[in-house]
PDB file of N, CA and C in Angstrom:
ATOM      1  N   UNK A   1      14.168 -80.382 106.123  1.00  0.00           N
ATOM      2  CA  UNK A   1      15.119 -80.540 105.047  1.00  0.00           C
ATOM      3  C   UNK A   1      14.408 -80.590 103.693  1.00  0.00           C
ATOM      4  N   UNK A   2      13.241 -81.285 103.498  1.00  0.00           N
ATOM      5  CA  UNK A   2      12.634 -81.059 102.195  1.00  0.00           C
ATOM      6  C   UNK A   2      12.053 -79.478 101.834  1.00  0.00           C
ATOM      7  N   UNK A   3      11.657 -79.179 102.960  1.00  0.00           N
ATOM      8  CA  UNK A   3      10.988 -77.516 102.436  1.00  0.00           C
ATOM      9  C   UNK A   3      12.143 -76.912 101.856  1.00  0.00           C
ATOM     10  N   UNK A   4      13.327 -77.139 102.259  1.00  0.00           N
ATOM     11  CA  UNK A   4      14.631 -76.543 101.910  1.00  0.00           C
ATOM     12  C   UNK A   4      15.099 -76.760 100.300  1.00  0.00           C
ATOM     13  N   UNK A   5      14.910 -78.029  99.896  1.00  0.00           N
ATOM     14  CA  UNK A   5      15.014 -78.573  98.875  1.00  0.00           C
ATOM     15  C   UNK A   5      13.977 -78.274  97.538  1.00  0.00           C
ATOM     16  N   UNK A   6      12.712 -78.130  98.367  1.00  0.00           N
ATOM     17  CA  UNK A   6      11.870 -77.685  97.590  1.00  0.00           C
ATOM     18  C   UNK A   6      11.890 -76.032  97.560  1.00  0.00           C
ATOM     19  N   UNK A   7      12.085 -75.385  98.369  1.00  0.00           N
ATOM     20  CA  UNK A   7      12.801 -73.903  98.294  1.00  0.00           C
ATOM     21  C   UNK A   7      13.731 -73.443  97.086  1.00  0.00           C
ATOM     22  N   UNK A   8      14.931 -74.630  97.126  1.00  0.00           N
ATOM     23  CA  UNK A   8      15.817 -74.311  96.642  1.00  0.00           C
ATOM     24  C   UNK A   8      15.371 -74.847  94.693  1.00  0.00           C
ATOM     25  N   UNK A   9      14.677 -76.171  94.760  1.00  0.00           N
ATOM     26  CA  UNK A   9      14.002 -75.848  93.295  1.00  0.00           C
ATOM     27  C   UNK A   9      13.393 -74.756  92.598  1.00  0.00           C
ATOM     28  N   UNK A  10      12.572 -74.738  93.355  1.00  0.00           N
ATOM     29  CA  UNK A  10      11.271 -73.209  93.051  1.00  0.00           C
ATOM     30  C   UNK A  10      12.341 -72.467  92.537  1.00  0.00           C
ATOM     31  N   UNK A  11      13.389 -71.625  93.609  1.00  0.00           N
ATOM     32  CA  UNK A  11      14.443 -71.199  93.178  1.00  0.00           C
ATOM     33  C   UNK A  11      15.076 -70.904  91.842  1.00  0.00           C
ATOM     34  N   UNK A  12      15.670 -72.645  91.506  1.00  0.00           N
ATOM     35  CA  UNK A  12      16.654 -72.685  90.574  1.00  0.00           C
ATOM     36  C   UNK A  12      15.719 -72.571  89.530  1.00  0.00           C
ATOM     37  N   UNK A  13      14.455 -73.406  89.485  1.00  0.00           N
ATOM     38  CA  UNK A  13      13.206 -73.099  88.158  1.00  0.00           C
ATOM     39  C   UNK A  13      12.949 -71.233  87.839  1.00  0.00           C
ATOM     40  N   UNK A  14      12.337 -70.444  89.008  1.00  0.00           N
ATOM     41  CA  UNK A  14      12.437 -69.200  88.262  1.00  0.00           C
ATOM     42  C   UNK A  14      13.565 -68.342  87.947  1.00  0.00           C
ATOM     43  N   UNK A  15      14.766 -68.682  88.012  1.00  0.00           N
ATOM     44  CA  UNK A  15      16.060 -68.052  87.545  1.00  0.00           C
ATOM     45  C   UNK A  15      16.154 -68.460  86.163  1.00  0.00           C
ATOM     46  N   UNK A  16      16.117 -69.750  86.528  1.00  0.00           N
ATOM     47  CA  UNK A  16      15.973 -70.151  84.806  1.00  0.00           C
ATOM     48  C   UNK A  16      14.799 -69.899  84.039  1.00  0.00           C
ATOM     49  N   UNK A  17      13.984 -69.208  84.509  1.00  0.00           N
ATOM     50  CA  UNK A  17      12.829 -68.980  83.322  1.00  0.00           C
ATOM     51  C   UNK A  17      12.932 -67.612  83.308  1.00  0.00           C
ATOM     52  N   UNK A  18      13.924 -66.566  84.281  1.00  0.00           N
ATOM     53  CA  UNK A  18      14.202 -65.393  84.206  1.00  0.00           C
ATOM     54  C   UNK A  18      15.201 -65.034  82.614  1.00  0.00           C
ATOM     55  N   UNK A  19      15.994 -66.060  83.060  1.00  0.00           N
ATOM     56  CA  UNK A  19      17.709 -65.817  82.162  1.00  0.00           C
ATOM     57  C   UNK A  19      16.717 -66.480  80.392  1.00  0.00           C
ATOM     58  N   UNK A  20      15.851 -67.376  80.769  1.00  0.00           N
ATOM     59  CA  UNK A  20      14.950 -67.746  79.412  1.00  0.00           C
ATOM     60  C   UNK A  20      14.847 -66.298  78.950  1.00  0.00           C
ATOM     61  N   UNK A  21      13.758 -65.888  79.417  1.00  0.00           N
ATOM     62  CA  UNK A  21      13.244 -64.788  78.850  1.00  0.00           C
ATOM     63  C   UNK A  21      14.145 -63.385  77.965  1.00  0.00           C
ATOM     64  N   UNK A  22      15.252 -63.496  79.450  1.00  0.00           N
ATOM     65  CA  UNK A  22      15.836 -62.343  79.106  1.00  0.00           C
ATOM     66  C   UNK A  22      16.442 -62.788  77.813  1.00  0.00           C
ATOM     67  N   UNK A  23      17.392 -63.932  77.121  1.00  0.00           N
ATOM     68  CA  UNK A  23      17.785 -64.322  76.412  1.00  0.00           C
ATOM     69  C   UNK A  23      17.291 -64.260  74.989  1.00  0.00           C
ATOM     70  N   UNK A  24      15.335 -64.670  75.167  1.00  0.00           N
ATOM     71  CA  UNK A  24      14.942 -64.290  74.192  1.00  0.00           C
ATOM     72  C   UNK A  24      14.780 -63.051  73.976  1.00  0.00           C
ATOM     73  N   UNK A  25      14.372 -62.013  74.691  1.00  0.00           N
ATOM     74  CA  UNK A  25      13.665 -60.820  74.441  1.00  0.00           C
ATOM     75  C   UNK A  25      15.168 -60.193  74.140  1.00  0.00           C
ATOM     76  N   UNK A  26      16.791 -60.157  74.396  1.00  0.00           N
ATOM     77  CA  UNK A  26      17.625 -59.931  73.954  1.00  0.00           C
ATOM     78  C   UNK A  26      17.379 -60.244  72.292  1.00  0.00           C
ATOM     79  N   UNK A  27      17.856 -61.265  71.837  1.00  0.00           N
ATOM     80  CA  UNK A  27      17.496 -61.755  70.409  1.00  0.00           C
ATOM     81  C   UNK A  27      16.332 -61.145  69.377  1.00  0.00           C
ATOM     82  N   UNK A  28      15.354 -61.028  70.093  1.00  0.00           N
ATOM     83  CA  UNK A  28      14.080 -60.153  69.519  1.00  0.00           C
ATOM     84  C   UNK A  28      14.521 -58.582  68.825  1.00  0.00           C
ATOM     85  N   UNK A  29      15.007 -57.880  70.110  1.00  0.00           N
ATOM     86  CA  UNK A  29      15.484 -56.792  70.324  1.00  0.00           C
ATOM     87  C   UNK A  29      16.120 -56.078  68.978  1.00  0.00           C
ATOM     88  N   UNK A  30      17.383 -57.462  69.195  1.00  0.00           N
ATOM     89  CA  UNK A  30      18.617 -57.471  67.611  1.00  0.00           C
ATOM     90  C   UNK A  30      18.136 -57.456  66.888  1.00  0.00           C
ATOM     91  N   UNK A  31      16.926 -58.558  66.382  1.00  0.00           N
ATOM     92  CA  UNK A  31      16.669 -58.483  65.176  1.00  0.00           C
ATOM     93  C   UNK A  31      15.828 -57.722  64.613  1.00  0.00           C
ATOM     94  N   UNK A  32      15.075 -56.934  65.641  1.00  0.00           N
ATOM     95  CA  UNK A  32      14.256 -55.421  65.336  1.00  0.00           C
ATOM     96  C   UNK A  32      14.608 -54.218  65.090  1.00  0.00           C
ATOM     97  N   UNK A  33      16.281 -54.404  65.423  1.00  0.00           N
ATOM     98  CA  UNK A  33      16.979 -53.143  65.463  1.00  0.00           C
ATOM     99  C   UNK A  33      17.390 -53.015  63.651  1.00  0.00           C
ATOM    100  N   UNK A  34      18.004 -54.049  63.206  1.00  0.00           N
ATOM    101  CA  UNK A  34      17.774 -54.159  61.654  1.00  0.00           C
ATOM    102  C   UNK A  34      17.181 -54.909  61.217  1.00  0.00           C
ATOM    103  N   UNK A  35      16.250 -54.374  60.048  1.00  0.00           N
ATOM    104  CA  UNK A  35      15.871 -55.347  59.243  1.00  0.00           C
ATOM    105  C   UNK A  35      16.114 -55.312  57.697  1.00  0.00           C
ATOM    106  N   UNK A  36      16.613 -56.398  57.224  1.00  0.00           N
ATOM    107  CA  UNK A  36      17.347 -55.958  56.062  1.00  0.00           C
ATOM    108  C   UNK A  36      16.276 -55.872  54.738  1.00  0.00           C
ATOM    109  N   UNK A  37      17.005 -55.174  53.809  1.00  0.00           N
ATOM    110  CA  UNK A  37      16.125 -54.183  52.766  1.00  0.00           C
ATOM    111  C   UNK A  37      15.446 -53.274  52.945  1.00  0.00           C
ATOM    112  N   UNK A  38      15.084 -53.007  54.523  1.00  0.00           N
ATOM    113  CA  UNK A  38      14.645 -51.661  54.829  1.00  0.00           C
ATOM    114  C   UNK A  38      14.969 -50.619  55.745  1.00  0.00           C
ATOM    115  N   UNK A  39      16.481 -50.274  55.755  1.00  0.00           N
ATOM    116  CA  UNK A  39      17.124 -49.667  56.586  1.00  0.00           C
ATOM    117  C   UNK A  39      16.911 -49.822  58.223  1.00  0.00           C
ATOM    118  N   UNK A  40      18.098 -49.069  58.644  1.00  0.00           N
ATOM    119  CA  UNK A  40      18.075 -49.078  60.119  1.00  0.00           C
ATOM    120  C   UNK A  40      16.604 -48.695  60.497  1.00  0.00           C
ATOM    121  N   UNK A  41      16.866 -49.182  61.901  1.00  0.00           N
ATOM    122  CA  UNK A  41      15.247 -49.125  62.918  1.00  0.00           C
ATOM    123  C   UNK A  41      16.160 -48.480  64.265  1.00  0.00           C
ATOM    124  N   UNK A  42      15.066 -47.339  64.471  1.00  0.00           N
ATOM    125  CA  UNK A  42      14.944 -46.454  65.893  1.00  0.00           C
ATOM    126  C   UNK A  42      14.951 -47.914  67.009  1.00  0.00           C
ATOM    127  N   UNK A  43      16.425 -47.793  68.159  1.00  0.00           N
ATOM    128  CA  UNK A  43      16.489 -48.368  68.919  1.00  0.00           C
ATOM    129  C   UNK A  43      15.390 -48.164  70.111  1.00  0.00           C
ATOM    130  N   UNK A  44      14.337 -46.999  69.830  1.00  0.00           N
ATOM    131  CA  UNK A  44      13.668 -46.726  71.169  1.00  0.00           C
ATOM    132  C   UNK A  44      12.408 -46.792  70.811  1.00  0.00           C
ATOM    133  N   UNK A  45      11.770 -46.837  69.451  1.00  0.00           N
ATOM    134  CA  UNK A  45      10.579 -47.199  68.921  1.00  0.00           C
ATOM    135  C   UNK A  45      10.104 -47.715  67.682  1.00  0.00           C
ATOM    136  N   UNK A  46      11.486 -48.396  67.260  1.00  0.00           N
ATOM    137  CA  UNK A  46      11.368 -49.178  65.790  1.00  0.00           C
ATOM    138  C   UNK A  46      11.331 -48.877  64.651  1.00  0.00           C
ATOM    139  N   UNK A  47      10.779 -47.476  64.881  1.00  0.00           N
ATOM    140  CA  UNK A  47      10.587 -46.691  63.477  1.00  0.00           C
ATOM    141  C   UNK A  47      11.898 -47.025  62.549  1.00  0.00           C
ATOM    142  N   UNK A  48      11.349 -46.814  61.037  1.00  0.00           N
ATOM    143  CA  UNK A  48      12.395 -46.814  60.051  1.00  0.00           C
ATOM    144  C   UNK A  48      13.014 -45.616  59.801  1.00  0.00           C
ATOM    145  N   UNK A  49      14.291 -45.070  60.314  1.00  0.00           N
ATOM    146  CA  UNK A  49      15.533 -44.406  60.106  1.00  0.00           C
ATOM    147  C   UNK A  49      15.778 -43.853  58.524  1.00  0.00           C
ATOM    148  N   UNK A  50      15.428 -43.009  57.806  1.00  0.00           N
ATOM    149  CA  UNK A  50      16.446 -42.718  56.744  1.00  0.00           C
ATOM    150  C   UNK A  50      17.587 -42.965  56.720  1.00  0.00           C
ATOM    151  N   UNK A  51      18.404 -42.924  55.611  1.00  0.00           N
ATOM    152  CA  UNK A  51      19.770 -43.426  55.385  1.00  0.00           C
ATOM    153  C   UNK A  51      20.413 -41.623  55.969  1.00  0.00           C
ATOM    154  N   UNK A  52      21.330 -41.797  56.359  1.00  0.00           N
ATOM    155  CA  UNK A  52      22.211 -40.589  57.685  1.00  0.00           C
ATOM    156  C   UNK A  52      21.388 -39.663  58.429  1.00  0.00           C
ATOM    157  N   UNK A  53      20.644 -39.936  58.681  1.00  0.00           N
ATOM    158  CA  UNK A  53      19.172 -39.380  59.848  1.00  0.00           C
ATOM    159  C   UNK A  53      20.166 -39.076  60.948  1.00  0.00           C
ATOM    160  N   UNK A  54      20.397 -38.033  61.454  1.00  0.00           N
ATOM    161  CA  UNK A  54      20.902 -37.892  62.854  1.00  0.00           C
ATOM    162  C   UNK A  54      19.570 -38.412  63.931  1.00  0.00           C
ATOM    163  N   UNK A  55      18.713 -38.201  63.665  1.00  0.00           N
ATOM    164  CA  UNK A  55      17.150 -38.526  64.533  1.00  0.00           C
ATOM    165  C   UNK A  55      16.451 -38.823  63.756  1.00  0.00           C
ATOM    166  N   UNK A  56      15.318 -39.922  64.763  1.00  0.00           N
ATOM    167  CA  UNK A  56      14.335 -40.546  64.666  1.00  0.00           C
ATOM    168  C   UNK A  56      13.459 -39.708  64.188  1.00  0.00           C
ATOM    169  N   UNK A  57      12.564 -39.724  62.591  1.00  0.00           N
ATOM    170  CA  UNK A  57      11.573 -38.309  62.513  1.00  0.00           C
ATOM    171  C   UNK A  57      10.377 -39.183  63.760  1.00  0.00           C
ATOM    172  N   UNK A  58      10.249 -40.329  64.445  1.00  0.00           N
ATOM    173  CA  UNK A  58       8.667 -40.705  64.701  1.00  0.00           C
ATOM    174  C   UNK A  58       8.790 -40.114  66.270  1.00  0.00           C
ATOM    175  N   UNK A  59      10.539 -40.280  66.781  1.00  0.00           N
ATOM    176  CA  UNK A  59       9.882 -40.156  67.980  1.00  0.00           C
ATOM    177  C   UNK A  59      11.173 -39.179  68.552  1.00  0.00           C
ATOM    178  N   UNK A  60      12.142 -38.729  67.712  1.00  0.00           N
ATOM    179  CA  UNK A  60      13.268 -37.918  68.020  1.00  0.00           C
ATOM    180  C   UNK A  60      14.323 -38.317  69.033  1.00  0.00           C
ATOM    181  N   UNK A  61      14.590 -39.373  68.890  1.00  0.00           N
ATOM    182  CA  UNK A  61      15.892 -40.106  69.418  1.00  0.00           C
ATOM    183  C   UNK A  61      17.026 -40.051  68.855  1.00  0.00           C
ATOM    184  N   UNK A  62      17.729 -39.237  68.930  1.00  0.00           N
ATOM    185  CA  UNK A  62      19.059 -38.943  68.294  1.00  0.00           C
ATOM    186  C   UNK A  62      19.745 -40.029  68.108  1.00  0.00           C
ATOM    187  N   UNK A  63      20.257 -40.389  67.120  1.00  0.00           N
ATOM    188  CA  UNK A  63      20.791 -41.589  66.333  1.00  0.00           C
ATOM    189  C   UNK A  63      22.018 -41.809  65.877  1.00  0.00           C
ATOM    190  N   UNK A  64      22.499 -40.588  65.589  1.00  0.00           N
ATOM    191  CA  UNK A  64      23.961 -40.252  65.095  1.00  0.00           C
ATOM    192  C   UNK A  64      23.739 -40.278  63.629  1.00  0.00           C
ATOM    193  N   UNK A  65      24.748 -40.218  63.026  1.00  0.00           N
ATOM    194  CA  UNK A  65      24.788 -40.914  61.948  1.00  0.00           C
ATOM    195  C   UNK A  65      25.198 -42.444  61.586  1.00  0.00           C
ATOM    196  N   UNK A  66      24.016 -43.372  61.601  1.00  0.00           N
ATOM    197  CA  UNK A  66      24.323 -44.996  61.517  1.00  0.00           C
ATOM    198  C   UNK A  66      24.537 -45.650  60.610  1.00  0.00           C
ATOM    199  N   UNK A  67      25.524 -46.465  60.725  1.00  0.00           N
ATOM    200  CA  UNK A  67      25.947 -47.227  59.143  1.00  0.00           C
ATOM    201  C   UNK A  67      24.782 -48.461  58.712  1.00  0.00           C
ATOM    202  N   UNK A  68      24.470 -48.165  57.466  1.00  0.00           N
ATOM    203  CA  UNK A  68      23.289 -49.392  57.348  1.00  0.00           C
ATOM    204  C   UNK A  68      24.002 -50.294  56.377  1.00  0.00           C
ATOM    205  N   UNK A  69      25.410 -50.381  56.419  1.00  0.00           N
ATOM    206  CA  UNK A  69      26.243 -51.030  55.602  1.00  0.00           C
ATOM    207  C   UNK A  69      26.581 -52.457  56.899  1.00  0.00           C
ATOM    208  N   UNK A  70      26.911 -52.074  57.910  1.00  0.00           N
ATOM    209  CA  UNK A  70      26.757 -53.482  59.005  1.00  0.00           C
ATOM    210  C   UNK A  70      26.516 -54.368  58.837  1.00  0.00           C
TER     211      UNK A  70
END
């Protein structure tokens, strides 16, 4: 019954240091995607976006046309 218990900690500890992570590296993500005063940022390599860039010039990730008014 204790291996079980101690199973089931181990457990509940790396889920929660899973959903940690993911939580931060979510948040990171956002705030890399804009940064303000210097236009949009390439969702696939950060690069800085011209203002109505259909694509990324660094790495050619089609972009659309993105509002940097958001």
């Amino acid at each position: 019954m204790r291996v079980l218990i101690i199973l089931v900690v181990i457990f509940l500890i790396l889920v929660g240091s899973l959903a940690i992570g993911f939580i931060l590296t979510t948040a990171l993500d956002l705030n890399r995607q804009k940064t303000p005063g210097r236009g949009e940022r390439c969702r696939r390599c950060g690069g800085d976006i011209p203002d109505n860039a259909r694509f990324c010039p660094h790495c050619g990730q089609n972009c659309g046309q993105m509002d940097n008014h958001a």
